[in-house]
Protein backbone atom coordinates (compact mmCIF):
# COMPACT_ATOMS: atom_id res chain seq x y z
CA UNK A 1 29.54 -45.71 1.27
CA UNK A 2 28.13 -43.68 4.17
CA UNK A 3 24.94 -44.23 5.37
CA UNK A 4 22.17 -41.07 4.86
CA UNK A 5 21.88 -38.83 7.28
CA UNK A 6 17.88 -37.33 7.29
CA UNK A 7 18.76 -34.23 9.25
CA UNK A 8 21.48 -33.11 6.86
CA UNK A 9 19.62 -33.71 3.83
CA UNK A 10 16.28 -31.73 5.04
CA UNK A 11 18.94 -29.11 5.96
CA UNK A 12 20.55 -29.19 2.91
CA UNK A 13 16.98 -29.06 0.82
CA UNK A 14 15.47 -26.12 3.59
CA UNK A 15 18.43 -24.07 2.59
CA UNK A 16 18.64 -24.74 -1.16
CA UNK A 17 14.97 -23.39 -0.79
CA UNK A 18 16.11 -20.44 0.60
CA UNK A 19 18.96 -19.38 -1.64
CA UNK A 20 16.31 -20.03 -4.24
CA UNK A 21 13.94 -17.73 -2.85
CA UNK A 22 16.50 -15.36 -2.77
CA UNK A 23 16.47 -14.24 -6.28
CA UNK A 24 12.67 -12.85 -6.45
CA UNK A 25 13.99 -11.54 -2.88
CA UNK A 26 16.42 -9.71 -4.94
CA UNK A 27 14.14 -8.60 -7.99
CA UNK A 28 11.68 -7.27 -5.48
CA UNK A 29 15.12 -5.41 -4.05
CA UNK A 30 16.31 -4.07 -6.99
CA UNK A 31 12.81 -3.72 -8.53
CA UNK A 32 11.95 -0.98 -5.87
CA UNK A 33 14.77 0.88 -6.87
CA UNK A 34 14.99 1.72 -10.18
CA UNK A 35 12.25 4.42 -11.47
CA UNK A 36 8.81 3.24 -11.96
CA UNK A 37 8.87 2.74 -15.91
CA UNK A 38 11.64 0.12 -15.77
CA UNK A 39 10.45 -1.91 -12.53
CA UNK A 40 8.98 -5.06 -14.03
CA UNK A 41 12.08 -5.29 -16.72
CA UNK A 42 14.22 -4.93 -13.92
CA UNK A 43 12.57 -7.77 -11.87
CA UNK A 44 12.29 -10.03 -15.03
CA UNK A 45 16.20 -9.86 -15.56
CA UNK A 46 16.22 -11.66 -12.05
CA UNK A 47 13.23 -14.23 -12.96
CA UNK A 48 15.09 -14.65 -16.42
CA UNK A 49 17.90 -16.00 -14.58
CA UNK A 50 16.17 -18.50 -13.03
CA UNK A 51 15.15 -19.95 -15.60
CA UNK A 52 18.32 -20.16 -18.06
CA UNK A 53 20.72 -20.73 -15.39
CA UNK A 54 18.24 -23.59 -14.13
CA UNK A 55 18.38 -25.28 -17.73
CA UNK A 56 22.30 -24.82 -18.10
CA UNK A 57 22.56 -26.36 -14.40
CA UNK A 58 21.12 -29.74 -15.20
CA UNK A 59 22.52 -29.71 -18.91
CA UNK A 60 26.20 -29.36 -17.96
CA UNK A 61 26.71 -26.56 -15.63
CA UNK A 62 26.75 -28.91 -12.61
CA UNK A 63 29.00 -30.66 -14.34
CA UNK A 64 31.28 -28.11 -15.59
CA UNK A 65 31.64 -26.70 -11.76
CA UNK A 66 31.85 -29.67 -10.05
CA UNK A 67 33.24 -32.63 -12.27
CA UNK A 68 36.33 -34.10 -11.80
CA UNK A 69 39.03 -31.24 -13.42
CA UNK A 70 39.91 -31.65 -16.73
CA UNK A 71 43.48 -32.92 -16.60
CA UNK A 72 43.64 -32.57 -13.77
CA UNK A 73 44.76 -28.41 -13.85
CA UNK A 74 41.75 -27.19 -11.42
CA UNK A 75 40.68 -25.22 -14.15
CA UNK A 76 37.50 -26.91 -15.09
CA UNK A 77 35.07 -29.48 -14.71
CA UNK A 78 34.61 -32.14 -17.04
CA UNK A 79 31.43 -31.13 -18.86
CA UNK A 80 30.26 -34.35 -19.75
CA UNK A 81 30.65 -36.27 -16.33
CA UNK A 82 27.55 -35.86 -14.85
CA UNK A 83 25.53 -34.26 -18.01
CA UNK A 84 21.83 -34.11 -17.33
CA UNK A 85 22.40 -35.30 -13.66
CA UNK A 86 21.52 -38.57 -14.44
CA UNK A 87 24.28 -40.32 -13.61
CA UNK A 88 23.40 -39.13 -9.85
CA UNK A 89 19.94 -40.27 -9.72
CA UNK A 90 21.01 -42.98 -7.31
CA UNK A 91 24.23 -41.25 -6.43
CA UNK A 92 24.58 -41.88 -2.19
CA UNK A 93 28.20 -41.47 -1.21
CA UNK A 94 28.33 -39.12 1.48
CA UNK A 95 25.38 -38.38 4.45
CA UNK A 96 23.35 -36.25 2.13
CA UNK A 97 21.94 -37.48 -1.82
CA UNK A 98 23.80 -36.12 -4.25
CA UNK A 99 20.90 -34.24 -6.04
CA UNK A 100 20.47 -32.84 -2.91
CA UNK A 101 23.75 -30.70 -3.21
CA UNK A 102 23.35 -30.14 -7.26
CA UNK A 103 20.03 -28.34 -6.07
CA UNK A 104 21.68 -26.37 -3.31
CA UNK A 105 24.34 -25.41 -5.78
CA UNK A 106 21.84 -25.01 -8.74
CA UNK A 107 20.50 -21.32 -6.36
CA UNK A 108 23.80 -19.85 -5.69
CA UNK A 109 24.68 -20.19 -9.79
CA UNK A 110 21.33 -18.74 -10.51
CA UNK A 111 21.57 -15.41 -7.79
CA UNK A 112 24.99 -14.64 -9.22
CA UNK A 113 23.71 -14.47 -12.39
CA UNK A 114 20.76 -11.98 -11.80
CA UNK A 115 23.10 -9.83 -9.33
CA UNK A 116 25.09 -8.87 -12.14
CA UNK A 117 22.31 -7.18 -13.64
CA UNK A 118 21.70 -4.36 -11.41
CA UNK A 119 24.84 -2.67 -12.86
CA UNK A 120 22.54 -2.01 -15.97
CA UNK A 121 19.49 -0.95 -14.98
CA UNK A 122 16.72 0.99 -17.45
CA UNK A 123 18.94 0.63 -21.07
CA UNK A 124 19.90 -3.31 -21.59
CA UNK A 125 17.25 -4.76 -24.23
CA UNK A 126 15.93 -8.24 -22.54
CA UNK A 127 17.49 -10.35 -25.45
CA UNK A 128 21.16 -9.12 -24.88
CA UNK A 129 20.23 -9.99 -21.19
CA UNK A 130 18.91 -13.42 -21.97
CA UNK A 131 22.01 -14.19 -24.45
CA UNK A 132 24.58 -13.09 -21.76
CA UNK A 133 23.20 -15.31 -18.88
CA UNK A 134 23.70 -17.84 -21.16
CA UNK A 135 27.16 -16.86 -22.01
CA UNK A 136 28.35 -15.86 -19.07
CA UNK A 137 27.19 -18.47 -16.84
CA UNK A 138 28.93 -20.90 -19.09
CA UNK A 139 32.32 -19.29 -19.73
CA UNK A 140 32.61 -16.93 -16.31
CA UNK A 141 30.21 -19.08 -13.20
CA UNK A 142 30.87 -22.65 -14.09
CA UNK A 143 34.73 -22.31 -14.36
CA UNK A 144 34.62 -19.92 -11.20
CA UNK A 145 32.93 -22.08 -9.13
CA UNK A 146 34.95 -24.80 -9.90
CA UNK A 147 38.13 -23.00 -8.79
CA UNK A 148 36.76 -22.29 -5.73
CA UNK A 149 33.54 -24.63 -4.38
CA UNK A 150 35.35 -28.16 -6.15
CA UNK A 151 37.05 -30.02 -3.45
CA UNK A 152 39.76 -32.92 -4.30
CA UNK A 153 38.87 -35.97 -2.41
CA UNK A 154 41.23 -37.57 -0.07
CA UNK A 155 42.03 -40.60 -2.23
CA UNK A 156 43.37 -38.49 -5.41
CA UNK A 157 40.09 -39.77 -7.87
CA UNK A 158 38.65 -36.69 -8.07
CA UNK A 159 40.45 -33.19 -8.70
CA UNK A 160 38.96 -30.26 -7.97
CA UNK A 161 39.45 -26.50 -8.40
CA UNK A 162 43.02 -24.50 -7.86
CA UNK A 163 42.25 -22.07 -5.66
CA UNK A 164 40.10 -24.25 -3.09
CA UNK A 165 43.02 -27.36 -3.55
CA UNK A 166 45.94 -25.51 -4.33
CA UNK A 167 46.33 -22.16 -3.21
CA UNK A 168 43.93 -22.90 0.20
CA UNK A 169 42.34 -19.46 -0.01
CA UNK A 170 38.95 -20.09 2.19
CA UNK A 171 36.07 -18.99 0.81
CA UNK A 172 32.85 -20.97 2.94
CA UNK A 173 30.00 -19.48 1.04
CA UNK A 174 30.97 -17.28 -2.37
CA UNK A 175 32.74 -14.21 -1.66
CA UNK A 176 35.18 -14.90 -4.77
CA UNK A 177 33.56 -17.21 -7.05
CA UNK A 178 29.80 -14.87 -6.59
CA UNK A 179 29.77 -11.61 -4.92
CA UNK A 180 33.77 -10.36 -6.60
CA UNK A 181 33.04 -11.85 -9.56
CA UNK A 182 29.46 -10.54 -9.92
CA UNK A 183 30.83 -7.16 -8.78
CA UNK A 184 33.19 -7.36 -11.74
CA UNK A 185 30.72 -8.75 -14.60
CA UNK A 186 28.86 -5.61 -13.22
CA UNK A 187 31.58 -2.98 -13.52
CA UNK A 188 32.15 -4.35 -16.81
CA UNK A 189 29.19 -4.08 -18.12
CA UNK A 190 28.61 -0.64 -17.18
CA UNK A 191 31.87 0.24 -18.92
CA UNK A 192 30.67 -1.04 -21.84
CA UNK A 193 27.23 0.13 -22.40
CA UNK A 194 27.49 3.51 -20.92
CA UNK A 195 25.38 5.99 -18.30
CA UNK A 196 21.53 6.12 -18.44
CA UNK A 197 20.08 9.27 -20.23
CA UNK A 198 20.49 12.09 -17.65
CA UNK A 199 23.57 10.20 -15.33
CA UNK A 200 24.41 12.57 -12.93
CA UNK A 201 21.99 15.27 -13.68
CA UNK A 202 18.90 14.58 -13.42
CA UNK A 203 17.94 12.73 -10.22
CA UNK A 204 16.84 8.69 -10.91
CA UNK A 205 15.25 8.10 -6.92
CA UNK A 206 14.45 4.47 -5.92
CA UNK A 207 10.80 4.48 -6.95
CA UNK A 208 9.53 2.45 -4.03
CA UNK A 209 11.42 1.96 -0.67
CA UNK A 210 8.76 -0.30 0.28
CA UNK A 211 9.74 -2.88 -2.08
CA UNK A 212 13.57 -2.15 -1.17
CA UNK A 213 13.24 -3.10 2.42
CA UNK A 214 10.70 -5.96 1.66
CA UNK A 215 13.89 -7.47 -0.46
CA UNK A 216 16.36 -6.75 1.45
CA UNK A 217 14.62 -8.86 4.07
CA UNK A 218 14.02 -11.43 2.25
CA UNK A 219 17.93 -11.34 1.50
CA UNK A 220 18.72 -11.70 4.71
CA UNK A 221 16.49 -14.12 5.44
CA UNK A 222 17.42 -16.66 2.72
CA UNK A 223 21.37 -15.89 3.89
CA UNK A 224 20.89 -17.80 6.08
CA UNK A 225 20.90 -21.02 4.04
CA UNK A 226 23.19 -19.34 2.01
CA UNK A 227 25.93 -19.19 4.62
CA UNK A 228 24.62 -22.05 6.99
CA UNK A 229 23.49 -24.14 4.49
CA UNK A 230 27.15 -23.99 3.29
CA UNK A 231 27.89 -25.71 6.13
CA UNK A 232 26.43 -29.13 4.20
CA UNK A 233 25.36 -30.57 8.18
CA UNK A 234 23.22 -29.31 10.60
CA UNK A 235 25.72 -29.30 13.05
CA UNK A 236 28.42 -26.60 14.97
CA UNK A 237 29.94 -25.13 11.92
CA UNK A 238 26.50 -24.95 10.66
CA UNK A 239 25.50 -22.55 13.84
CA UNK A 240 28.78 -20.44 13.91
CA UNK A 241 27.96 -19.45 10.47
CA UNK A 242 24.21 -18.41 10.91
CA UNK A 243 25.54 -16.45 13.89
CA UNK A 244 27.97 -15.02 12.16
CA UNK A 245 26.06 -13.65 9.23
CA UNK A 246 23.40 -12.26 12.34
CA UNK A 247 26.01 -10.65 13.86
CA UNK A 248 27.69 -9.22 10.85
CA UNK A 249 24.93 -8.01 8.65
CA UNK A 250 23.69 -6.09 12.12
CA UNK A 251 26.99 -4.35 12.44
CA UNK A 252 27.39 -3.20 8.51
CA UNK A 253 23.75 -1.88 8.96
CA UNK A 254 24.84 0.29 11.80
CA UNK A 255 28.05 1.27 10.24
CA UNK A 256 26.21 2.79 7.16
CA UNK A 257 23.43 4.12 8.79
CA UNK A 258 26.27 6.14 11.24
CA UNK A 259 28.49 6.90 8.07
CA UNK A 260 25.11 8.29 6.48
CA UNK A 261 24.19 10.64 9.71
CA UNK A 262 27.86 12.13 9.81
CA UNK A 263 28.06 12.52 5.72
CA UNK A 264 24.29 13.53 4.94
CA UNK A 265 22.85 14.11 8.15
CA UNK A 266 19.96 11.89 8.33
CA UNK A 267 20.38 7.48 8.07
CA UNK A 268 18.01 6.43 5.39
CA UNK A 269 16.02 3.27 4.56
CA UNK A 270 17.86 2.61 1.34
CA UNK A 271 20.91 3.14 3.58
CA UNK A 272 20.06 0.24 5.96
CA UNK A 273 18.72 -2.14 3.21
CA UNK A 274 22.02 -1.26 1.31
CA UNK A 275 24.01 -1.75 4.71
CA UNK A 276 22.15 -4.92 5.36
CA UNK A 277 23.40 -6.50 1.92
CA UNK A 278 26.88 -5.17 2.14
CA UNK A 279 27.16 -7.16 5.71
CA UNK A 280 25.60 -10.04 3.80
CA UNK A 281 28.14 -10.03 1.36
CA UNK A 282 31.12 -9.38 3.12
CA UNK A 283 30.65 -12.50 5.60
CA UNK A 284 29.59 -14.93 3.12
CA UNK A 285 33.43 -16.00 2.55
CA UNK A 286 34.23 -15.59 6.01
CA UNK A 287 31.39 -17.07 8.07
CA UNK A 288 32.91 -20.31 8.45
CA UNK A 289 36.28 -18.98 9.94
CA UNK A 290 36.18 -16.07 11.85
CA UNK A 291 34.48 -15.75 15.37
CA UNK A 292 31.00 -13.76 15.79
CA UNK A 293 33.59 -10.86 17.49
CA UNK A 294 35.41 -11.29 13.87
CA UNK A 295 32.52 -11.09 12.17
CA UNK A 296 31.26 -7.67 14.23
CA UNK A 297 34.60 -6.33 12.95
CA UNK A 298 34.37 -7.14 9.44
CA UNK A 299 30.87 -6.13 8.89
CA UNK A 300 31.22 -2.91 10.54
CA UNK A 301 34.22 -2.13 8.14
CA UNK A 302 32.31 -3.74 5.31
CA UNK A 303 29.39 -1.26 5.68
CA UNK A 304 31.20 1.71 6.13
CA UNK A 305 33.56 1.32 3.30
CA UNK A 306 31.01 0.20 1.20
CA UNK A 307 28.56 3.36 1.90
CA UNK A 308 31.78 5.56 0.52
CA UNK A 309 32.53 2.82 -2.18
CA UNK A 310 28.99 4.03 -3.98
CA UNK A 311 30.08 7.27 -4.60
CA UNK A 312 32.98 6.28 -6.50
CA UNK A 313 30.65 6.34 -9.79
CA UNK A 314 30.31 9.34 -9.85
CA UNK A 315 34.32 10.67 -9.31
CA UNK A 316 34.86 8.47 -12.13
CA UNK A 317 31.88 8.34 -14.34
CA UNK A 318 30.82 4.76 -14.82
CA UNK A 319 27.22 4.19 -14.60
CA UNK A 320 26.41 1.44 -12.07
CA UNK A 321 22.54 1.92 -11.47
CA UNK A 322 22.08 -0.10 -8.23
CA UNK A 323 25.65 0.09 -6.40
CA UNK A 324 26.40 -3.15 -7.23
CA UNK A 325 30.38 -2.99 -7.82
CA UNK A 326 30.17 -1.04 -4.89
CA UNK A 327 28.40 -3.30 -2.43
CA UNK A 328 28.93 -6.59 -4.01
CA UNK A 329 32.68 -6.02 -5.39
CA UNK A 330 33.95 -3.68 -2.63
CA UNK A 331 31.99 -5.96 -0.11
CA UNK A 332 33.46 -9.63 -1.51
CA UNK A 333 37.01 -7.92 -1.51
CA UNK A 334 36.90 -7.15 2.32
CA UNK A 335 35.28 -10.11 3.59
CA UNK A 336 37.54 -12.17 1.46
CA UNK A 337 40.92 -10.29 2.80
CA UNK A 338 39.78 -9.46 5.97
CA UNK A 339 39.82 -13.65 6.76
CA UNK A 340 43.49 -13.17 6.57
CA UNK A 341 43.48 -10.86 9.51
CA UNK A 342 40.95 -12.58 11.70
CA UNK A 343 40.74 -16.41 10.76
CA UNK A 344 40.36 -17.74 14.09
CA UNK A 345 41.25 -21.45 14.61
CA UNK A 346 39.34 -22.21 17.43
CA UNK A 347 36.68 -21.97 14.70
CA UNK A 348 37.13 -25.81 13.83
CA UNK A 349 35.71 -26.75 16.93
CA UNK A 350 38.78 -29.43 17.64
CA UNK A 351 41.82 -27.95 19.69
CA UNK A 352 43.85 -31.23 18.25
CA UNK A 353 43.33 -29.73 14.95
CA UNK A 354 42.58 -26.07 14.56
CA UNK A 355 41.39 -24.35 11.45
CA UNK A 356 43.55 -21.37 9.76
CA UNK A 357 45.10 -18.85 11.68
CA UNK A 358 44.76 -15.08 10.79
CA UNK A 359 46.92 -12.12 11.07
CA UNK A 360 45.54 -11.39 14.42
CA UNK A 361 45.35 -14.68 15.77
CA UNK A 362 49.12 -15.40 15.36
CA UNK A 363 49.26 -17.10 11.70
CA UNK A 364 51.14 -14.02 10.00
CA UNK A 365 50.58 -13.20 6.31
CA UNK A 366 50.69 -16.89 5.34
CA UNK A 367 46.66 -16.82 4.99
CA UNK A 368 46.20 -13.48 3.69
CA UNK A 369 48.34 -13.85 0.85
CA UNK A 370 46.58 -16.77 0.15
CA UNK A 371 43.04 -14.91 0.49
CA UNK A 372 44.61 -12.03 -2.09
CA UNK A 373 45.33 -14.81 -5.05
CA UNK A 374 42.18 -16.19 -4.67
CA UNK A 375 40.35 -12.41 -4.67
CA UNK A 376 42.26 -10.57 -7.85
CA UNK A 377 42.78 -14.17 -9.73
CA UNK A 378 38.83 -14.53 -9.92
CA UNK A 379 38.62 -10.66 -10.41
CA UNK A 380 40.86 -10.68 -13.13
CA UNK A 381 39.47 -13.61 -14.59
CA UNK A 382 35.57 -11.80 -14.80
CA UNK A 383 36.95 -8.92 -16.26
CA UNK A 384 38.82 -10.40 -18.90
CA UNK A 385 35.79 -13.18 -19.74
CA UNK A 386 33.11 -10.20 -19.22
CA UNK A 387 34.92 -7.66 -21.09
CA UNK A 388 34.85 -10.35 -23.87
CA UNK A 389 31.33 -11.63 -24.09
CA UNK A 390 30.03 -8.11 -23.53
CA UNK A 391 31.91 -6.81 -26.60
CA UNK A 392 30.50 -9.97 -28.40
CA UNK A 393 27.15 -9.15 -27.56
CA UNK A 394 27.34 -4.96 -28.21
CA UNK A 395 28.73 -5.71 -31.42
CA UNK A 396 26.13 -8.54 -32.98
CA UNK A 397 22.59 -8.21 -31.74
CA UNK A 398 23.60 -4.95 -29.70
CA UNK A 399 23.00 -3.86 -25.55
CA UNK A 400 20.81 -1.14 -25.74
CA UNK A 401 17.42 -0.15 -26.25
CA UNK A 402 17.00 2.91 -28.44
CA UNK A 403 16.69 6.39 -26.44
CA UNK A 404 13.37 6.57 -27.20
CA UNK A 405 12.61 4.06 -25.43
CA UNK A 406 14.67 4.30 -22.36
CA UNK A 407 13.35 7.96 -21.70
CA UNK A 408 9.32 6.56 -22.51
CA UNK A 409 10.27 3.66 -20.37
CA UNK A 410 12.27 -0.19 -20.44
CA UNK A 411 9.00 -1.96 -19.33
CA UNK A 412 6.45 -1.30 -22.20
CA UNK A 413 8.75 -0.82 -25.14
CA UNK A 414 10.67 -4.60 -23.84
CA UNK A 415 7.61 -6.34 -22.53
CA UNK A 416 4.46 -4.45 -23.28
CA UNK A 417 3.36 -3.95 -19.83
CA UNK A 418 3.33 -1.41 -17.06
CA UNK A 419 4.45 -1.83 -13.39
CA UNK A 420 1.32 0.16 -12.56
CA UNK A 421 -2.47 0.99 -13.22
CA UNK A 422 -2.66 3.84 -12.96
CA UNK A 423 -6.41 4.29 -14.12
CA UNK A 424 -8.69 5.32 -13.49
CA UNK A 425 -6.86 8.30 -11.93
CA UNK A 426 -8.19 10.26 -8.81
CA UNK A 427 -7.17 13.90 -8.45
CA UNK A 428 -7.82 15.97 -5.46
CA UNK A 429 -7.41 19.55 -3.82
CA UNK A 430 -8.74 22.28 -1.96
CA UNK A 431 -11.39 23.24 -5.34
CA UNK A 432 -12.55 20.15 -6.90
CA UNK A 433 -12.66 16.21 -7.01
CA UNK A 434 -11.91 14.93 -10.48
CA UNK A 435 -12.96 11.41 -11.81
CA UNK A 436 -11.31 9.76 -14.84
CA UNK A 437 -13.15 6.96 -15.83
CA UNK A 438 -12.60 4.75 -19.20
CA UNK A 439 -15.83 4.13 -21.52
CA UNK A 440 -16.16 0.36 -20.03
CA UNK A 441 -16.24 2.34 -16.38
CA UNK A 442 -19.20 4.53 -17.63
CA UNK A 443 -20.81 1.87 -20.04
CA UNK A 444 -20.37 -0.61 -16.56
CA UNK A 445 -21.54 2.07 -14.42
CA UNK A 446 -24.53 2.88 -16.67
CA UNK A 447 -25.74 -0.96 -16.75
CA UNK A 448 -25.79 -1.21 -12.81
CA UNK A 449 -28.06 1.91 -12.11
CA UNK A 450 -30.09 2.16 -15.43
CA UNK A 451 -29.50 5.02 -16.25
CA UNK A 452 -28.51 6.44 -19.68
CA UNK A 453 -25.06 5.86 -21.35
């Protein structure tokens, strides 16, 4: 048994915290940019994630990710081992508790959930939502993450996943198991329930870029223990992937911001908060093995492929509200490939045992084709389990809301409520000063100054 190490356990907890606060990072993200009628459904399909996804964690989803592989064919975790966590109330057997790492764990299942929801913006009724967090985070996450986050120990009792044991593809932080297979719940999903009312003719504007760049800051910022935290020490690997996902994330903003001025002819704020997320994503599988030059690289090629990827919606017709497939799928893709090109094995910090060479660094295709089976198995996998669950779901209690609704807006006819208060209402110009005041305003108004109702 080792002995607990305080520093890696207060890391471990500070960066849980911080993929946790990542989600209402991303409601407030996506929340700004749908239209103003569907921004509170939009931000509750984040929140609602939360809290299933939290449930399923401690139930069995923990258990299902990272139990000891069901006989023994990487495929999934035993459900049962550690159901309800208690069996690692007292659980010590590495530097860190073991609680410690189911919480850590417990954010990245719940973000991958909600990401998937941008895709299907403004038409999904909240209980289809609801059902297919359940669903999918059993059938799609759990299994995923086992593949890839569920390491075999050294002594043969535990068996993990296939592609982290088996095939070796590296993947430090999620860019298979969450951002491509988000990507590809998302793609799915807007297959399957259709365009909005009005899809490429009538213009559907990010109601409020203020709220886009306050998420996508708060993105970045909780990356950090995404991709650090990752690291499960606060040590040297630890610091080459926060620096990585710095330098990175800076480049892809640039690279979409220049791709923007050359295409459109002005950069944008929704361009840099979209850069700054497509740099997020495409490091988080590579932040661990490539060096911060690496990482320059692949997030400058990250955001400019990913600020053409959005467009592709619209050559072929799929609806996909936020850019999602093209950020998060497009995004996971490259950083996951691009670690066959420039895996750099000084990155293990030991010269008597380097880390995975790259293309460039004189390993050949030996890790790329590695990095490929682990990308299109887990793609194929979330398309096939998607397409499934979201035909399950259309076809019982139904996706959408009635058009009605959708063109009246999401937010009162799924939750009763309104984004915005818009009264009383204050209109202005050159002639006249209107006031609109409600009968309590007046009544109110009339019982401060005595005067007559």
């Amino acid at each position: 048994m080792l002995e607990l190490n305080s520093g890696d356990t207060a890391w471990i907890l500070t960066s849980a915290a911080l993929v946790l606060l990542m989600t209402p990072g991303l409601a407030l993200f996506y929340g700004g940019m749908v239209r103003a009628k569907s921004v509170l459904n939009m931000m509750m399909m984040s929140f609602i994630s939360m809290g299933v996804i939290g449930v399923l964690w401690v139930l069995y989803g923990y258990s299902m990710a990272f139990g000891n592989s069901v006989g023994g064919l990487g495929i999934i975790g035993n459900p049962l081992e550690y159901a309800g966590l208690q069996s690692l109330l007292l659980d010590t057997g590495d530097t860190y508790p073991g609680l410690a790492f189911v919480a850590f764990q417990a954010c990245f299942a719940i973000i991958t959930v909600a990401l998937v929801s941008g895709a299907i913006a403004d038409r999904a009724s909240f209980g289809a939502w609801t059902l297919f967090t359940v669903l999918w985070g059993t059938f799609v996450y759990f299994p995923a993450a086992h593949w890839v986050f569920a390491f075999s120990n050294d002594d043969g009792t535990v068996i993990g996943g296939w592609i982290a044991n088996v095939i070796g593809a590296l993947d430090f932080a999620g860019g298979t198991a969450i951002h491509i297979n988000a990507g590809t719940a998302a793609l799915v999903l807007a297959l399957v329930l259709g365009p909005r009312i009005g899809f490429g003719t009538k213009p559907m504007r990010p109601h409020n870029m203020t709220l886009v760049m306050l998420g996508a800051a708060l993105l970045w910022f909780g990356w950090f223990g995404f991709n650090a935290g990752s690291a499960v020490s606060a040590g040297q690997l630890a610091s080459l992937a926060w620096v990585n996902t710095l330098a990175a994330t800076a480049a892809a903003m640039l690279a979409w911001l220049i791709v923007e001025k050359v295409r459109d002819g002005h950069p944008t704020s929704l361009g840099a908060a979209s850069g700054i997320v497509a740099g997020l994503v495409a490091i988080t599988p590579a932040c661990g093995s490539v060096s911060p030059i690496g990482a320059l690289f692949i997030g400058a090629i990250a955001g400019a492929v990913c600020a053409w990827a959005i467009s592709l919606k619209y050559k072929f017709g799929y609806d996909d509200s936020l850019d999602v497939v093209g950020v998060h799928l497009v995004g996971g893709l490259i950083g996951t490939l691009l670690i066959g090109f420039f895996a750099d094995p000084a990155t293990s910090g030991d010269p008597a045992s380097p880390a995975a060479s790259g293309l460039f660094y004189g390993g050949g295709f030996d890790q790329l084709w590695r990095q490929a089976v682990g990308a299109f198995s887990v793609m194929i996998f979330s398309f096939v389990m998607t397409y499934i669950i979201a035909l399950i779901i259309k076809h019982t209690i139904g996706w959408r809301i009635s058009p009605a609704d959708e063109l009246s807006g999401i937010d009162l006819a799924e939750h009763s409520e309104a984004g915005y208060d818009l009264s009383p209402v204050y209109y202005t110009n050159k002639v006249q000063r209107t006031l609109v005041l409600t009968k309590d305003d007046l009544d109110e108004a009339a019982t401060k100054t005595g005067a007559s109702k």
